[in-house]
Protein backbone atom coordinates (compact mmCIF):
# COMPACT_ATOMS: atom_id res chain seq x y z
CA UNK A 1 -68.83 8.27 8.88
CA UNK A 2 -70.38 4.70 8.76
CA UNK A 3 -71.16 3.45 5.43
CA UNK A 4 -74.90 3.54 5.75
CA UNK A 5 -74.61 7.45 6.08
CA UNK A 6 -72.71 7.55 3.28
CA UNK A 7 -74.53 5.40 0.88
CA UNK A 8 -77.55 7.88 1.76
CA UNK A 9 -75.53 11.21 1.56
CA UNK A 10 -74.50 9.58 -2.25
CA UNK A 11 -77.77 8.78 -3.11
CA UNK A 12 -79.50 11.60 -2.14
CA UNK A 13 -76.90 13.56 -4.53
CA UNK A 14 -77.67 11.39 -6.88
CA UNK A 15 -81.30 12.11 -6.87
CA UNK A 16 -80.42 15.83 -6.40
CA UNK A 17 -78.70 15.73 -9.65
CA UNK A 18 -81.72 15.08 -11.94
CA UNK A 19 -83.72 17.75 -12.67
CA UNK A 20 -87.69 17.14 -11.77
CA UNK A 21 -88.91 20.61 -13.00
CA UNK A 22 -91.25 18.14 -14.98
CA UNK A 23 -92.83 16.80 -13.10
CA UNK A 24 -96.60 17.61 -11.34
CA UNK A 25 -96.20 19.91 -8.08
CA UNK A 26 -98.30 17.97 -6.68
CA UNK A 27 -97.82 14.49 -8.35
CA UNK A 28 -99.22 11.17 -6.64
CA UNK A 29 -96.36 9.43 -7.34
CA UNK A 30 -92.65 9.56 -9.57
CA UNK A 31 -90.21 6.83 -10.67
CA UNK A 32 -87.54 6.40 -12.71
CA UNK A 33 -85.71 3.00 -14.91
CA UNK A 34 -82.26 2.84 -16.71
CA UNK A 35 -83.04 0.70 -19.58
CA UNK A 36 -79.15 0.17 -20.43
CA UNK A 37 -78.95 -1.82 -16.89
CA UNK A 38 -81.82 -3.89 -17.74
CA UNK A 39 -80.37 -4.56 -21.30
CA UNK A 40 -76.95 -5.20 -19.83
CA UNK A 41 -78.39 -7.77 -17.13
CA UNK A 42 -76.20 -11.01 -17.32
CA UNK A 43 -80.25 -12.62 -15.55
CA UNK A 44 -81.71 -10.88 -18.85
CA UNK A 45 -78.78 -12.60 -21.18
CA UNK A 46 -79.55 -15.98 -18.98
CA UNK A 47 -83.49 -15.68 -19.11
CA UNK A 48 -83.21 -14.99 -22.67
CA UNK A 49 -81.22 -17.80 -23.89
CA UNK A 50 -83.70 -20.38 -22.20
CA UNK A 51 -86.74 -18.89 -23.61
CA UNK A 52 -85.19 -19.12 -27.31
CA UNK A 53 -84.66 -22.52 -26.28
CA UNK A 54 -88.99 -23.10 -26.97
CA UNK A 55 -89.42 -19.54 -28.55
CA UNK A 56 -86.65 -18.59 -31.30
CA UNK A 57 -88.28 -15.15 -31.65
CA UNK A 58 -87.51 -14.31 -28.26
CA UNK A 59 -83.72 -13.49 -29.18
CA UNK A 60 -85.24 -11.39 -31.98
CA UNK A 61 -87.84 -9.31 -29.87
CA UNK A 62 -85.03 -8.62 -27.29
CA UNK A 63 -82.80 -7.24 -30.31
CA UNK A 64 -85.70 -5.02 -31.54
CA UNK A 65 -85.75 -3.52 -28.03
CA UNK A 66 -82.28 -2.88 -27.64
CA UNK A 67 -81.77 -1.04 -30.51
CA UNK A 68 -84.92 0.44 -29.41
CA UNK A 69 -84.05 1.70 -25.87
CA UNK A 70 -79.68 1.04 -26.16
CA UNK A 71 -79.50 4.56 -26.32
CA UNK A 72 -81.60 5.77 -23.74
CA UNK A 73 -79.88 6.24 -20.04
CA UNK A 74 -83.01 6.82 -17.76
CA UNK A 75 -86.51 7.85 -17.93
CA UNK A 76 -88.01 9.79 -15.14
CA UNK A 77 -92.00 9.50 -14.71
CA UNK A 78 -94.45 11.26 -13.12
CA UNK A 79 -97.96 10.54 -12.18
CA UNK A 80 -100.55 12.86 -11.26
CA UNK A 81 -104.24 11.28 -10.00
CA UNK A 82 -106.56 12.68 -11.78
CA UNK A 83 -109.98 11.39 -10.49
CA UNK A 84 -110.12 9.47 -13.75
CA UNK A 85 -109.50 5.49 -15.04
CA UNK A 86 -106.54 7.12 -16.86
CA UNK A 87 -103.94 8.96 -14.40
CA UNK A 88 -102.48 12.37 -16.49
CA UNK A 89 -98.84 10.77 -16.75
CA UNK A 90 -95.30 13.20 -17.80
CA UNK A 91 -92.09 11.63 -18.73
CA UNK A 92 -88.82 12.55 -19.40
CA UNK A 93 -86.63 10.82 -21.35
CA UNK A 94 -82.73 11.29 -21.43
CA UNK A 95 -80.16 9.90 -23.59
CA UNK A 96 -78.87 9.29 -27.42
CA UNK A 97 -82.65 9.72 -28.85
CA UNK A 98 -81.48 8.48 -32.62
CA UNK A 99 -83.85 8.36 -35.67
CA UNK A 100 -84.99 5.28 -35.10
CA UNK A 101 -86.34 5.75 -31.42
CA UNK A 102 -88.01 9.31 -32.91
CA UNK A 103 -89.67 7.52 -35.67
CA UNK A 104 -91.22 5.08 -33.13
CA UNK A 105 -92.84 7.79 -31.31
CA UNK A 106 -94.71 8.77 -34.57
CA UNK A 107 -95.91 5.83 -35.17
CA UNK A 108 -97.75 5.29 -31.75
CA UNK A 109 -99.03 9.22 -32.33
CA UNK A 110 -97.20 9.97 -28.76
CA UNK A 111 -97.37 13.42 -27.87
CA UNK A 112 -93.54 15.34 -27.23
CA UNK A 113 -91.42 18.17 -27.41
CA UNK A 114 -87.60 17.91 -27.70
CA UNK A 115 -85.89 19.92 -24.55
CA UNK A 116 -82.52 19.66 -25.84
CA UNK A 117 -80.72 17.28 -28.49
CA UNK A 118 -80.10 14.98 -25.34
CA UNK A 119 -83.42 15.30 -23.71
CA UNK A 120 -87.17 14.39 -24.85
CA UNK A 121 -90.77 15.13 -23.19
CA UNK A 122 -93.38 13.14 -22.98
CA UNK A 123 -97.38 13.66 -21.99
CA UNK A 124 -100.77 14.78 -22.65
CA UNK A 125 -101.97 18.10 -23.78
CA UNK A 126 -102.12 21.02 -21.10
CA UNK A 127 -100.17 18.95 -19.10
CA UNK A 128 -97.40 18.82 -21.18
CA UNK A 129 -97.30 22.37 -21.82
CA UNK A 130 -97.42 23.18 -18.62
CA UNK A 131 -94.33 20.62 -17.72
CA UNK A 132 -92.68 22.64 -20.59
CA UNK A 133 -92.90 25.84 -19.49
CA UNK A 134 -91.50 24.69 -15.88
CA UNK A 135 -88.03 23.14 -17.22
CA UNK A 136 -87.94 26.67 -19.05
CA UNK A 137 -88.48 28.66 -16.28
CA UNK A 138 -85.38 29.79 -14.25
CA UNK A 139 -87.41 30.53 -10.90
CA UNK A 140 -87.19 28.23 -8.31
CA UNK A 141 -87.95 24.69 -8.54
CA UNK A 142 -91.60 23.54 -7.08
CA UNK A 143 -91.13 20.97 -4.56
CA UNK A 144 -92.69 17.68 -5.67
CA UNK A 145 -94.08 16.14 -1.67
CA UNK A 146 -93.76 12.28 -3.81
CA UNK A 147 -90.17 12.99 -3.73
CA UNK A 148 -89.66 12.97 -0.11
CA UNK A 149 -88.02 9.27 1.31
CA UNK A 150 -87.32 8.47 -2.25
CA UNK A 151 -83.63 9.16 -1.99
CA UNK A 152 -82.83 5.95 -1.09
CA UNK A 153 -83.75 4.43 -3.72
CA UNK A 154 -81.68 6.12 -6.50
CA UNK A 155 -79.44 3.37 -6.51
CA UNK A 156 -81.91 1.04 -8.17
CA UNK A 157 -82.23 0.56 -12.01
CA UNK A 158 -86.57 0.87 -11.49
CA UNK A 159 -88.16 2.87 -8.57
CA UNK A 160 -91.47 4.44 -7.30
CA UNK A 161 -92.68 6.13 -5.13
CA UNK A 162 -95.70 7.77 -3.56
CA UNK A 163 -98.98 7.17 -3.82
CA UNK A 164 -100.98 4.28 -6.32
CA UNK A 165 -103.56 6.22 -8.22
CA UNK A 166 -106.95 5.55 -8.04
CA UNK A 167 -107.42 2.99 -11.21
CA UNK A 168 -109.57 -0.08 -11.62
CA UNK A 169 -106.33 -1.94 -11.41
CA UNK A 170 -104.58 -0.38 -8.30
CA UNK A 171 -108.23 0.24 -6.14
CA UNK A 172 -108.27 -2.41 -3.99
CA UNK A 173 -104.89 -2.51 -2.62
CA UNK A 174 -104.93 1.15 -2.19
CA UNK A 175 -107.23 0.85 0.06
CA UNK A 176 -104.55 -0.65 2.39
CA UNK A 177 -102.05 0.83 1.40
CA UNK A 178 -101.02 4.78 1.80
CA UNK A 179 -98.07 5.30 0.30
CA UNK A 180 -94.71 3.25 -1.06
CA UNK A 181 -91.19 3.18 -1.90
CA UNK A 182 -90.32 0.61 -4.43
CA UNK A 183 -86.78 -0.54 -5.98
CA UNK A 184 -85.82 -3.19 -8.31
CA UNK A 185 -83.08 -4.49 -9.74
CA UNK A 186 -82.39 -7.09 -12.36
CA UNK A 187 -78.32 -8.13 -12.28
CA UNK A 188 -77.05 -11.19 -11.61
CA UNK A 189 -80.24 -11.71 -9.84
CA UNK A 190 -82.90 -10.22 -8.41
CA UNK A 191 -82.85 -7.81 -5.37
CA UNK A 192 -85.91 -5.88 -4.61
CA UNK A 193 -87.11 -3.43 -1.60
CA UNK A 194 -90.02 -2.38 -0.42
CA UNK A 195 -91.57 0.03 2.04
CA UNK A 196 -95.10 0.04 2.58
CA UNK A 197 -97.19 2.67 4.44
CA UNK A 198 -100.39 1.39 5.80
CA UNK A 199 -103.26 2.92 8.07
CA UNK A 200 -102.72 1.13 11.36
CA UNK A 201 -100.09 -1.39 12.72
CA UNK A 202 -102.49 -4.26 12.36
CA UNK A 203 -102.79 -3.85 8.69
CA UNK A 204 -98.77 -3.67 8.38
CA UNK A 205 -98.77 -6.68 10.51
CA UNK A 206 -101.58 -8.08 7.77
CA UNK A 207 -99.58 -7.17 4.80
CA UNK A 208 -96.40 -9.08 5.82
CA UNK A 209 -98.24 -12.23 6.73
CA UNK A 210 -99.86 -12.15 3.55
CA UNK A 211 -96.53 -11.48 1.94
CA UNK A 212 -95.35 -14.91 3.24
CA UNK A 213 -98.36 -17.29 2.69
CA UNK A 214 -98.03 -16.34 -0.70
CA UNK A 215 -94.00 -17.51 -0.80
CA UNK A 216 -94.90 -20.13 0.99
CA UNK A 217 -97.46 -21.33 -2.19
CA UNK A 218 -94.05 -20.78 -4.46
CA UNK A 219 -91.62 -23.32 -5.58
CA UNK A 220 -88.96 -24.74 -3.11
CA UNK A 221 -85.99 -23.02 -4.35
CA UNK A 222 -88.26 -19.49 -4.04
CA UNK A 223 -88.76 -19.95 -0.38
CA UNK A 224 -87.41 -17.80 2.15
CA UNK A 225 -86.18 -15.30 0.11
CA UNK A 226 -88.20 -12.55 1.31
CA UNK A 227 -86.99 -11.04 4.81
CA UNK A 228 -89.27 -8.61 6.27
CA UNK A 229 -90.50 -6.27 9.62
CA UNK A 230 -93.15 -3.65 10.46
CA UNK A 231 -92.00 -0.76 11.74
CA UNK A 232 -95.02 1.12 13.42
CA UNK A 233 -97.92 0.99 10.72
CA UNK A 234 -95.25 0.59 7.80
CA UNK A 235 -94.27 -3.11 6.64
CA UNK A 236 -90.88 -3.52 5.27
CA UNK A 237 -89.37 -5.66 2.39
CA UNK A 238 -86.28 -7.01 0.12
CA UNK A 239 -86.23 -9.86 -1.75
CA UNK A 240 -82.83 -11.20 -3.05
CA UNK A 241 -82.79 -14.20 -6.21
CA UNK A 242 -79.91 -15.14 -7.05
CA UNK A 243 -79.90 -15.83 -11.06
CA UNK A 244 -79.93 -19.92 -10.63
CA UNK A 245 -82.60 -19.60 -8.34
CA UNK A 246 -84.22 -17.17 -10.76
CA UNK A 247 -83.48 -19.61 -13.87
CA UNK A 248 -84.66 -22.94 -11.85
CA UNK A 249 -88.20 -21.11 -11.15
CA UNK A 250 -88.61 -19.92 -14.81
CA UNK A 251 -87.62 -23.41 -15.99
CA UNK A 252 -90.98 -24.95 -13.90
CA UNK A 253 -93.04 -22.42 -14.26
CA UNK A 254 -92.37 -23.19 -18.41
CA UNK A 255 -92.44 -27.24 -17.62
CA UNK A 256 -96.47 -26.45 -15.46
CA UNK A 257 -97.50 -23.84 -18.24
CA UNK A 258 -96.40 -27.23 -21.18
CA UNK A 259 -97.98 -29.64 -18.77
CA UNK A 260 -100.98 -27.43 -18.69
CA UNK A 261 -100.86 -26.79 -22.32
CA UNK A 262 -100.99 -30.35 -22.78
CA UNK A 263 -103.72 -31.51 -21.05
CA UNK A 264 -105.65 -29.08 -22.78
CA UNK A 265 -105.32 -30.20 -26.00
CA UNK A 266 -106.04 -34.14 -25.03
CA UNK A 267 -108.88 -35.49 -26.85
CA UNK A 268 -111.45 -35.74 -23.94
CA UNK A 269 -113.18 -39.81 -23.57
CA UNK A 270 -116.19 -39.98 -25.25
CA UNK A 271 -119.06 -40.67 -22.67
CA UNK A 272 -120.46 -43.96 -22.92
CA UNK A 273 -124.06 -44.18 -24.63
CA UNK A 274 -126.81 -43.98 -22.22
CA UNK A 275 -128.70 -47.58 -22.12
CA UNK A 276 -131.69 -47.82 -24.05
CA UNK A 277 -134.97 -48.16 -21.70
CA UNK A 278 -136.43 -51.65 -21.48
CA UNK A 279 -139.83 -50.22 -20.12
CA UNK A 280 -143.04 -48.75 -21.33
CA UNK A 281 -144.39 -45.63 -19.58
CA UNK A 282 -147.60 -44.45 -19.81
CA UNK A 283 -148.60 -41.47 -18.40
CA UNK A 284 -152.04 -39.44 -17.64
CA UNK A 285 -153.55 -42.49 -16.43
CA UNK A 286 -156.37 -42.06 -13.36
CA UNK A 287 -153.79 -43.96 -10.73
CA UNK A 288 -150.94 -41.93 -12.09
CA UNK A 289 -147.88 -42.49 -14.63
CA UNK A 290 -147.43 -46.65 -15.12
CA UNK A 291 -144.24 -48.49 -15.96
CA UNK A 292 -144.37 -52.09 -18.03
CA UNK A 293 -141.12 -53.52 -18.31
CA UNK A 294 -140.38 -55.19 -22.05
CA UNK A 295 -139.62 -58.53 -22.63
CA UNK A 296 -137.33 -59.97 -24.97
């Protein structure tokens, strides 16, 4: 067996492995993100020391959200579209949920329900009840269609897929696009992928030229990173940093952000006084306004 098929027989037992009862039957589109990868990410460790470097209470922040999230091994999303600015959004969180991550959730009034001493649920009213009663129930599993082609992806530490719901924020590119796939991981660098279903082969063709004008407009060390190919009406993408690329970039975007900063705050040059008028002018006069210049 070649090593393609096997890296997609393991993943989609990975995915297989996680139990979606949660999530809507007929969701627009699910996700996951292993915070402990993230956390762990020698790019994270790298970013972080050179933003302490101008902000020391970056360090701190990051240290707050460790021992915020260190415990937590993956949270599973789903999204269901509800014809509203606000999409009806269930979560499921999985790990060591300690004190400390429990009194958070009080504090921002989030609505829950422990499954088991491992396990939390997260959403909204009805919706959450409903999510409830279906990781309760020992009937057959509902097959969530926003699953399908996402098995791929399970080896990433953040993934979507599906549909975008219809928000202020995701409206116009929805238009283009039908559905995605989405991976992303942060490691010693950045590797991304991304699979975009589009309405005809034109707009694929569209999507990846507009991918690459807009690396082109990047710095120098950020171009040519992202290989791509349309496939039919879908446009394909990965993207692979490595961390001194990664570090470089952050380092001038900081530098043009200072520069900017800078320039901002410079006293602008007073304008010159306008010069006083040496003339007279009368106006209303039968043969029409008159000037008389003024001697001196």
């Amino acid at each position: 067996m070649r090593f393609p098929v096997c890296l997609a027989v393991f993943a989609t037992s990975l995915l297989a492995q996680s139990d979606w009862r949660f999530a809507h039957p007929d969701a627009t589109l699910v996700g996951g993100f292993r915070p402990q990868a993230l956390l762990k990410s020698p790019l994270l460790a790298s970013a972080i020391e050179e933003a302490t470097k101008k902000e020391p209470s970056a360090a701190m922040m990051v240290g707050m959200a460790s021992g915020l999230l260190g415990g937590i091994t993956e949270i599973r999303f789903s999204v269901l579209d509800n014809g509203t600015p606000e999409p009806d959004v269930l979560a499921v969180v999985s790990g060591s949920l300690d004190e400390s991550f429990m009194r958070s959730l009080a504090q921002d009034k989030a609505k829950w329900q422990r499954i088991d001493a491992n396990t939390l649920l997260m959403g909204n009213g009805k919706s959450l009840e409903r999510a409830v009663a279906r990781m309760q129930s020992t009937g057959a599993m509902l097959h969530t269609p926003a699953l399908e082609g996402s098995e791929l992806l399970a080896g990433y530490d953040f993934w979507l897929a599906g549909s975008l719901p219809n928000t202020p924020m995701t409206g116009a590119l929805k238009l283009n696009v039908k559905s995605l796939a989405f991976g992303m991981n942060l490691h010693d660098g950045v590797d991304m992928e991304l699979t975009a279903q589009t309405a005809t082969a034109a707009m694929a063709e569209a999507l990846v030229k507009s991918a690459h004008e807009a690396e082109a407009s990047q710095a120098q060390q950020l171009r040519g990173m992202v290989k791509s190919f349309v496939e039919g009406s879908t446009a394909h993408f990965r993207v692979s940093v490595p961390r001194d690329q990664v570090i470089l970039a952050m380092k001038a975007q900081s530098a043009n952000a200072a520069a900017t900063t800078t320039q901002a705050a410079a006293p602008r040059p007073i304008a010159p006084a306008a010069p006083k008028r040496k003339t007279i002018i009368i106006e209303g006069l039968d043969n029409g306004t008159k000037e008389i210049p003024l001697h001196q």
